[in-house]
C-alpha atoms as a PDB file:
ATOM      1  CA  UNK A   1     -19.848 -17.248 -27.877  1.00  0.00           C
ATOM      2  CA  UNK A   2     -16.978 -15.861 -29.563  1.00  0.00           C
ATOM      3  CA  UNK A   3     -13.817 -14.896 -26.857  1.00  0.00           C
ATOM      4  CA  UNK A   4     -13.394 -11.585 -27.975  1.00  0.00           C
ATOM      5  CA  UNK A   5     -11.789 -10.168 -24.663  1.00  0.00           C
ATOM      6  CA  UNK A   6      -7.920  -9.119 -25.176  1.00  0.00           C
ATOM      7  CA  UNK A   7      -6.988  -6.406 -22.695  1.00  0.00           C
ATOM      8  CA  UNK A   8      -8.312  -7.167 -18.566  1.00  0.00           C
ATOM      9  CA  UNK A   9      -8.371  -3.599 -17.194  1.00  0.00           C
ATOM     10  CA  UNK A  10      -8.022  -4.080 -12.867  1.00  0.00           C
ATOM     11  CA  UNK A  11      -8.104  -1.579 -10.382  1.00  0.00           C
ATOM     12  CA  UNK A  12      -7.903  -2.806  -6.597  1.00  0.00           C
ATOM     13  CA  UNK A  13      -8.485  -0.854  -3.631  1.00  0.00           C
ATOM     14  CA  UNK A  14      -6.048  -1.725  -0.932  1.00  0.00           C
ATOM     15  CA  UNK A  15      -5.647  -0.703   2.204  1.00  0.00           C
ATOM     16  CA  UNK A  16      -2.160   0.791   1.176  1.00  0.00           C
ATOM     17  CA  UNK A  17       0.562   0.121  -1.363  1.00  0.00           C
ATOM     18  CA  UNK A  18       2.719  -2.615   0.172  1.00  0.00           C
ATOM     19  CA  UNK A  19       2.209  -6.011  -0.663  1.00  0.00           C
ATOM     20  CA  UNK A  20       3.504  -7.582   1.754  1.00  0.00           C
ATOM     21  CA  UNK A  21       1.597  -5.560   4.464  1.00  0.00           C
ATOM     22  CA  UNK A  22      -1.591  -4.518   3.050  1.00  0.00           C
ATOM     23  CA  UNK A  23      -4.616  -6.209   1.451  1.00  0.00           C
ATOM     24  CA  UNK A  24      -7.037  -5.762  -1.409  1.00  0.00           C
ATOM     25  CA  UNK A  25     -10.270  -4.329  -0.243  1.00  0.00           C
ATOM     26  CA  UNK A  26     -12.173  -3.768  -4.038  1.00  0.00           C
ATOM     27  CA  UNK A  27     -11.437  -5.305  -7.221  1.00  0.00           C
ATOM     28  CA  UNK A  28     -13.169  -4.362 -10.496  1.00  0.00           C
ATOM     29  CA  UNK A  29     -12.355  -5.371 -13.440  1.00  0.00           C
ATOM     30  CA  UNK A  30     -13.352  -4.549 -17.460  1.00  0.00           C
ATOM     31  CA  UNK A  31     -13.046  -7.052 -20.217  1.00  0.00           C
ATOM     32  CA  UNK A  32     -12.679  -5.038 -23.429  1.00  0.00           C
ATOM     33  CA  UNK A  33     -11.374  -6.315 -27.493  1.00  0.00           C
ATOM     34  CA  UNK A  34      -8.484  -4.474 -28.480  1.00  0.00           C
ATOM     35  CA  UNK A  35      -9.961  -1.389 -29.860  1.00  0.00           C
ATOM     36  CA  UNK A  36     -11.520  -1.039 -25.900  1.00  0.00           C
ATOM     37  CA  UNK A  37     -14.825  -1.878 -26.654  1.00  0.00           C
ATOM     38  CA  UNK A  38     -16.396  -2.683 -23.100  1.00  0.00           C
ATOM     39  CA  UNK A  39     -17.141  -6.813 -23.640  1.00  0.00           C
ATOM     40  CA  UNK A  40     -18.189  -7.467 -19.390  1.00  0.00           C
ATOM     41  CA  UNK A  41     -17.157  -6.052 -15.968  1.00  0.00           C
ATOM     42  CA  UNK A  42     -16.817  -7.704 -12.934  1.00  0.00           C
ATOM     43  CA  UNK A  43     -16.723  -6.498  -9.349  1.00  0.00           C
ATOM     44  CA  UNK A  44     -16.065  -7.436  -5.964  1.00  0.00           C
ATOM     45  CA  UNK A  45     -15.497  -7.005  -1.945  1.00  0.00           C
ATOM     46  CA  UNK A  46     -12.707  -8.494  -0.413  1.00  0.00           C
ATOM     47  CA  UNK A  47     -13.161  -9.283   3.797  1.00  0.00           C
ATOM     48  CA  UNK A  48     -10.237  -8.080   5.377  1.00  0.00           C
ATOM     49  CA  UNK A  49      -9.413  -8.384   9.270  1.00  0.00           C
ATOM     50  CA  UNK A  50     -10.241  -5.135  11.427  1.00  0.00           C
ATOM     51  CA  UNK A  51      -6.665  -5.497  12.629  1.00  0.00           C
ATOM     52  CA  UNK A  52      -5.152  -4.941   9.054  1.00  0.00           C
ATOM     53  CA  UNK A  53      -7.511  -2.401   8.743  1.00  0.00           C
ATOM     54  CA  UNK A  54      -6.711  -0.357  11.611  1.00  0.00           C
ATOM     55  CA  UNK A  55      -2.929  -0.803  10.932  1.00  0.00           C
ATOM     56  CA  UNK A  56      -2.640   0.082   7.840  1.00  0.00           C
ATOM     57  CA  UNK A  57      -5.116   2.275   7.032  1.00  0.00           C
ATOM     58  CA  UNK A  58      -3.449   5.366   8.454  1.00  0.00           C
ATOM     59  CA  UNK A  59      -1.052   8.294   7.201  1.00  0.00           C
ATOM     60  CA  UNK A  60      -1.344  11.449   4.775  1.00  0.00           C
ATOM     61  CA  UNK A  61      -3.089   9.443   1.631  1.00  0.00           C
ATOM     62  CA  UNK A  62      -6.226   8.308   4.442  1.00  0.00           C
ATOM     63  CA  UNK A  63      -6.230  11.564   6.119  1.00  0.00           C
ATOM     64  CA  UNK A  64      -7.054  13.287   2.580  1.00  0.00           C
ATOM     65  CA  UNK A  65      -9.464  11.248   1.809  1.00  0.00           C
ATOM     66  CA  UNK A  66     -11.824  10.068   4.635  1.00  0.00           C
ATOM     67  CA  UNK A  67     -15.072   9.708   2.657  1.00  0.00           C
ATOM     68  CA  UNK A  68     -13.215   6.818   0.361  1.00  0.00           C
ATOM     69  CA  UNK A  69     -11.702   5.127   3.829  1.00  0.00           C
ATOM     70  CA  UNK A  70     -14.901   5.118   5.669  1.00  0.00           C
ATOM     71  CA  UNK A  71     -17.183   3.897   2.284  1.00  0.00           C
ATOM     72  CA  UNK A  72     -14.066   0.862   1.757  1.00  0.00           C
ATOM     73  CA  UNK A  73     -14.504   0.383   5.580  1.00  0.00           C
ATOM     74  CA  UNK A  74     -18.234   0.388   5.923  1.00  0.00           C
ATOM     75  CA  UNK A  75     -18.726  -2.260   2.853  1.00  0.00           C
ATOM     76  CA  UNK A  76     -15.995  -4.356   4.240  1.00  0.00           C
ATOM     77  CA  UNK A  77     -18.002  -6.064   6.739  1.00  0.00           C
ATOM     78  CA  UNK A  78     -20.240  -7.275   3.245  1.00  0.00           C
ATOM     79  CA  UNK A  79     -17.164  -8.504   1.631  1.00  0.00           C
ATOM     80  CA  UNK A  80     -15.982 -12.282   0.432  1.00  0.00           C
ATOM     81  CA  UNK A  81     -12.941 -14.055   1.130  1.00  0.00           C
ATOM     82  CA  UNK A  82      -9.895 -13.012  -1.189  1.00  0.00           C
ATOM     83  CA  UNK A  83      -9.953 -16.746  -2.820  1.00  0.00           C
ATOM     84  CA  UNK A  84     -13.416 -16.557  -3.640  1.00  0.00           C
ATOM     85  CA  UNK A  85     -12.869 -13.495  -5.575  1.00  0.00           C
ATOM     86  CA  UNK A  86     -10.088 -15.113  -7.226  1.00  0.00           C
ATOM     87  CA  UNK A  87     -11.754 -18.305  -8.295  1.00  0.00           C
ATOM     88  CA  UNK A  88     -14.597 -15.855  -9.279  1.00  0.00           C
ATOM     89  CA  UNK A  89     -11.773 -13.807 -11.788  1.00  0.00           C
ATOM     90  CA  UNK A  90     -10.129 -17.133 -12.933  1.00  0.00           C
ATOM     91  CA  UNK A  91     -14.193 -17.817 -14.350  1.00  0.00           C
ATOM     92  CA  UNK A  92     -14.339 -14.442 -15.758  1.00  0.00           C
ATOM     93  CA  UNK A  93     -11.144 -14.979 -17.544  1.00  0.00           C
ATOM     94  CA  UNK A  94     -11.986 -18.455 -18.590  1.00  0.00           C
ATOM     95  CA  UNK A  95     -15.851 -17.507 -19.662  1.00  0.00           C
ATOM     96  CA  UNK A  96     -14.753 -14.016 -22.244  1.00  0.00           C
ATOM     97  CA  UNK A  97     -10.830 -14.306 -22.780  1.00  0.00           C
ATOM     98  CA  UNK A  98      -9.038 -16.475 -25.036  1.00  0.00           C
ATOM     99  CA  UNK A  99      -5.267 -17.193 -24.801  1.00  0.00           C
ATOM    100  CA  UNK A 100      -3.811 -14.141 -24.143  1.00  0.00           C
ATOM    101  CA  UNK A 101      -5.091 -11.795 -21.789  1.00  0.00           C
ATOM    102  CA  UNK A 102      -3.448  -8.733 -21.258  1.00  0.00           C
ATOM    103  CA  UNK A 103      -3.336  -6.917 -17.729  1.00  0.00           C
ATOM    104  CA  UNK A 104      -3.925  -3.237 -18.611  1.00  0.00           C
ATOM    105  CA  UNK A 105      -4.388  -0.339 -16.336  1.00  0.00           C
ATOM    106  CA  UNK A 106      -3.141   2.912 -14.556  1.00  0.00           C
ATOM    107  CA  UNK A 107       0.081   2.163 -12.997  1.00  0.00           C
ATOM    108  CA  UNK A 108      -0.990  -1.246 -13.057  1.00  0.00           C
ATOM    109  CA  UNK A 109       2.414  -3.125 -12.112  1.00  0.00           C
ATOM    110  CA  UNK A 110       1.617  -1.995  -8.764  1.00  0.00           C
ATOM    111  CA  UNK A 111      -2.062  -3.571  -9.141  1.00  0.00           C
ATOM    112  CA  UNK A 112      -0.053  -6.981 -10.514  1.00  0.00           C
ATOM    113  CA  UNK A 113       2.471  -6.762  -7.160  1.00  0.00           C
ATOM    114  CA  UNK A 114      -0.523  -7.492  -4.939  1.00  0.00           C
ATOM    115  CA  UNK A 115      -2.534  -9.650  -7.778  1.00  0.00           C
ATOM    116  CA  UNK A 116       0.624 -12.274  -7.485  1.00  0.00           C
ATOM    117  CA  UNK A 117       0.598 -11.736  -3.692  1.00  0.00           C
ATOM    118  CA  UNK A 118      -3.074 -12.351  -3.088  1.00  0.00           C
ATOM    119  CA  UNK A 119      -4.156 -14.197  -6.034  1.00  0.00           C
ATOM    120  CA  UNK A 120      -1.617 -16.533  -7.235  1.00  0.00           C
ATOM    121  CA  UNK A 121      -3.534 -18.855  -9.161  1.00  0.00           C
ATOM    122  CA  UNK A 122      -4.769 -15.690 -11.277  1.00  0.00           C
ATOM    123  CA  UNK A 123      -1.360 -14.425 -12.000  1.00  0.00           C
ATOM    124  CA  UNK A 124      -0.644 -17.463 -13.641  1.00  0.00           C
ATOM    125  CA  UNK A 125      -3.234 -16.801 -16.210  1.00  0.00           C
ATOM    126  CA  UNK A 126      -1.841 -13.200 -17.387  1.00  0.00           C
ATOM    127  CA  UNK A 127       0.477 -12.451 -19.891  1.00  0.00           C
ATOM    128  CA  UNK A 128       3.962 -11.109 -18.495  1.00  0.00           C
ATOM    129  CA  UNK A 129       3.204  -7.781 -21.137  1.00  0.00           C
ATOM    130  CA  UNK A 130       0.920  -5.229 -19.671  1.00  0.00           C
ATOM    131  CA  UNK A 131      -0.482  -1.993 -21.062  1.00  0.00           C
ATOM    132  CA  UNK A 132       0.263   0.360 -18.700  1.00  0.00           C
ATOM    133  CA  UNK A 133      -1.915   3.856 -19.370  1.00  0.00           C
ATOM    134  CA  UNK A 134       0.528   5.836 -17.116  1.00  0.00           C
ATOM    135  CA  UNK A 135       3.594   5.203 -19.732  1.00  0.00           C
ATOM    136  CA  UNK A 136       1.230   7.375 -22.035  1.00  0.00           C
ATOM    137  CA  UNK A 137       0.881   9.689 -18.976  1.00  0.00           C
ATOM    138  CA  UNK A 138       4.218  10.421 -18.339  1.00  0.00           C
ATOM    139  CA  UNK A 139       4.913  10.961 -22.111  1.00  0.00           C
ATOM    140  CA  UNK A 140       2.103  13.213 -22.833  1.00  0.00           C
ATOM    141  CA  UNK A 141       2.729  15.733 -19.630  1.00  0.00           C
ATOM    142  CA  UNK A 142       6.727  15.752 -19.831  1.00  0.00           C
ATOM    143  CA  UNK A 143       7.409  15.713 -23.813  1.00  0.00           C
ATOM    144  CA  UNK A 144       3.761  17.173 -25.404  1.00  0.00           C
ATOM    145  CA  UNK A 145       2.863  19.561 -22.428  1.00  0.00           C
ATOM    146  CA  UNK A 146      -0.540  17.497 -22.981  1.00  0.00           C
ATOM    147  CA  UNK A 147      -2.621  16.436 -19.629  1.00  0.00           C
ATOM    148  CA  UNK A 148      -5.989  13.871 -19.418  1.00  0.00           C
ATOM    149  CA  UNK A 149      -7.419  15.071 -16.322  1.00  0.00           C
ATOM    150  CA  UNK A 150      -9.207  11.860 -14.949  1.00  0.00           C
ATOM    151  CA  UNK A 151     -11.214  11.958 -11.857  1.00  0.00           C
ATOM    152  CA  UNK A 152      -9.526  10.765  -9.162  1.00  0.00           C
ATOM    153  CA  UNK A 153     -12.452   8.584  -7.369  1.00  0.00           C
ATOM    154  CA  UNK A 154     -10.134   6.040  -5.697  1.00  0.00           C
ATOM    155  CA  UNK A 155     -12.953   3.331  -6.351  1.00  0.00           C
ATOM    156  CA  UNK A 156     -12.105   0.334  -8.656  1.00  0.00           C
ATOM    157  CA  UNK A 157     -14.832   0.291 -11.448  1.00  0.00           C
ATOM    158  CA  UNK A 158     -14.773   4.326 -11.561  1.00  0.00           C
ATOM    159  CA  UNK A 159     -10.962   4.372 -12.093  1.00  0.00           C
ATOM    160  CA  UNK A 160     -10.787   1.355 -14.456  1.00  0.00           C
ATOM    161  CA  UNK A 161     -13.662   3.526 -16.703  1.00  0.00           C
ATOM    162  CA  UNK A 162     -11.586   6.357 -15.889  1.00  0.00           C
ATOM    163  CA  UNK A 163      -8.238   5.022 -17.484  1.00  0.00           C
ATOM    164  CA  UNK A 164     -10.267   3.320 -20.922  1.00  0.00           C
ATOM    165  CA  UNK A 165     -11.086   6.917 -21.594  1.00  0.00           C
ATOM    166  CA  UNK A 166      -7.412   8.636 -20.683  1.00  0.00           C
ATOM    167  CA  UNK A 167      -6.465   5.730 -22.863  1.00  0.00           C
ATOM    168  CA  UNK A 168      -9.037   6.936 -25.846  1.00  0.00           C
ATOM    169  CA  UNK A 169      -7.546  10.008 -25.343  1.00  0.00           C
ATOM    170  CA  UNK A 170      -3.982   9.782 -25.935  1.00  0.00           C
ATOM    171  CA  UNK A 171      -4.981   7.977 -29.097  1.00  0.00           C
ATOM    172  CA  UNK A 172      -6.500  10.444 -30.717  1.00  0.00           C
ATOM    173  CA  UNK A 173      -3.449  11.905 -31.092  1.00  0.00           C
ATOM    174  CA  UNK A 174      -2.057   9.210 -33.543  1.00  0.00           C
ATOM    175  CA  UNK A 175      -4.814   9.760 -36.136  1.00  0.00           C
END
């Protein structure tokens, strides 16, 4: 099989947005060529302690959205330790990338902060450039007046589908 996999779109779950403090709960992730052709897709559970859950998952962002907290809570208790999931990614990598693989995403530097945290051995693996869909965001809203409305589902796969197609979108725009 040919390794036709450029761009690996990741969305994690966490259960907030500090590294150092939280933990991944989801990761999903899309393997598509360079034109965003969907190649495989890979998804997973990561176990974190009730303790971290408890702590952390608290505050204004949790109270607005209960239904995602208690779903990321309730399939916790099915979920695999964070270096499984990593060794699992570094064989998804390995099996449809070649060389270079690109991390791409919605405001996906924030995704990479806890990638390097939590999954070291992966980070190697990724190219330092990223394609970040929210650059294209911020662009299109302040200078064009021009807004992708993407469901906001807060779950990994949904989002990552989510951005390929906000993605899509801004590039109609150059043809």
């Amino acid at each position: 099989m040919s390794k036709k996999a450029v761009l690996l779109w990741v969305d994690l779950e966490m259960t907030g947005l500090d590294p150092k403090k939280d933990k991944i709960m989801e990761v999903a992730a899309i393997a598509t060529d360079i034109k965003l052709n969907p190649i495989a897709d890979y998804r997973a559970i990561a176990k974190v302690s009730d303790d971290v859950i408890k702590s952390r998952m608290v505050g204004q962002f949790w109270d607005n959205h209960t239904k995602i907290r208690d779903d990321l809570i309730a399939q916790n208790q099915n979920g695999k330790p964070i270096s499984q999931i990593e060794s699992e990614m570094i064989n998804f990598i390995e099996q449809y990338f070649g060389k270079e693989i690109y991390l791409a995403g919605n405001s996906i530097h924030q995704d990479r902060k806890f990638i390097e945290q939590e999954m070291p051995e992966l980070n190697q693996k990724l190219h330092y450039r990223m394609l970040d869909v929210s650059a294209w965001k911020i662009y299109f809203e302040k200078a064009l007046n021009q807004k992708f409305i993407k469901p906001e589902n807060h779950r990994a796969l949904d989002d990552i589908n989510g951005s390929i197609e906000e993605l899509k979108w801004y590039l109609t725009f150059l043809k």
